[in-house]
Protein backbone atom coordinates (compact mmCIF):
# COMPACT_ATOMS: atom_id res chain seq x y z
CA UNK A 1 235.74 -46.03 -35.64
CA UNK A 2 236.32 -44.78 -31.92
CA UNK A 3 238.97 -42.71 -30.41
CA UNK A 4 240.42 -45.56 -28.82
CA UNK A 5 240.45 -47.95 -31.68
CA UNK A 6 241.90 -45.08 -34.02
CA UNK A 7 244.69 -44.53 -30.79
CA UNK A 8 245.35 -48.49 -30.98
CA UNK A 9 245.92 -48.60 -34.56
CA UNK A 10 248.24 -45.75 -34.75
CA UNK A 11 250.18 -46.97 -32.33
CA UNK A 12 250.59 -50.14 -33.46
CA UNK A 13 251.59 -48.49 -37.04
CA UNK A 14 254.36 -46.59 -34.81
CA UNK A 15 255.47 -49.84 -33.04
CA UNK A 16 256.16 -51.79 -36.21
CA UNK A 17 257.13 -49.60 -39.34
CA UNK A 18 258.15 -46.74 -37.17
CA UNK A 19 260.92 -49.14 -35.58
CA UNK A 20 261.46 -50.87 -39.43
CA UNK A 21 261.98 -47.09 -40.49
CA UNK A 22 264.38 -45.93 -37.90
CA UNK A 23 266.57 -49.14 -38.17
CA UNK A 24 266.66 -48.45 -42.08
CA UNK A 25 267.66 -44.69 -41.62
CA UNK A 26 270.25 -45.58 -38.71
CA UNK A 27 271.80 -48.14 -41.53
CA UNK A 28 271.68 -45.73 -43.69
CA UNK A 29 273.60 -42.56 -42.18
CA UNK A 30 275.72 -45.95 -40.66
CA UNK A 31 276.73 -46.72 -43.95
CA UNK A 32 276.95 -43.03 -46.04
CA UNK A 33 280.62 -42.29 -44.68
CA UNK A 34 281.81 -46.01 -46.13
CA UNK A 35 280.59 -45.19 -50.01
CA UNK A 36 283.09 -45.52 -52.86
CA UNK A 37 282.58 -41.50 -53.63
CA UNK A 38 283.30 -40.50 -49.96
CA UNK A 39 287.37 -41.17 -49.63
CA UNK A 40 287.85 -37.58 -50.50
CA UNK A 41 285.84 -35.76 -48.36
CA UNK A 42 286.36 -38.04 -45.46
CA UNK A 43 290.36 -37.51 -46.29
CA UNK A 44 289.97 -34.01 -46.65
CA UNK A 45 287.57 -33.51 -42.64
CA UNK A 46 290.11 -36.08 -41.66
CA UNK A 47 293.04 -33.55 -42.61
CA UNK A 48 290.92 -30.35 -41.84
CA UNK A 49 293.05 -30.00 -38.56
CA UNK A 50 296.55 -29.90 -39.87
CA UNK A 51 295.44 -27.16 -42.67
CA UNK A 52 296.96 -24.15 -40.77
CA UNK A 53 299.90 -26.27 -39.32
CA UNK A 54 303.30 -24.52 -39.79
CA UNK A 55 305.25 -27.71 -38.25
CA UNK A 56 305.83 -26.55 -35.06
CA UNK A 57 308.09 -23.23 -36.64
């Protein structure tokens, strides 16, 4: 096997399951924040920024 035909095969192997793999992780960090276990830590980062509030006093 040459070089070039070793170059040509790796990249197609990058074209076609790299692109299948990054579409599957981008749906997948997409989708983490939406889970059934996640309403309390998203409520919790969500309120993070009122923690030291005093109400305006």
């Amino acid at each position: 096997m040459s070089p070039h035909s070793t170059y040509e095969t790796l990249r197609q192997f990058a074209d076609s399951w790299g692109l299948l793999t990054m579409v599957v992780v981008f749906a997948a960090f997409a989708a983490w924040p939406f889970r059934p276990g996640a309403r309390e830590a998203n409520e919790a980062a969500a309120n993070m920024i009122f923690k030291d509030d005093d109400h305006g006093e």
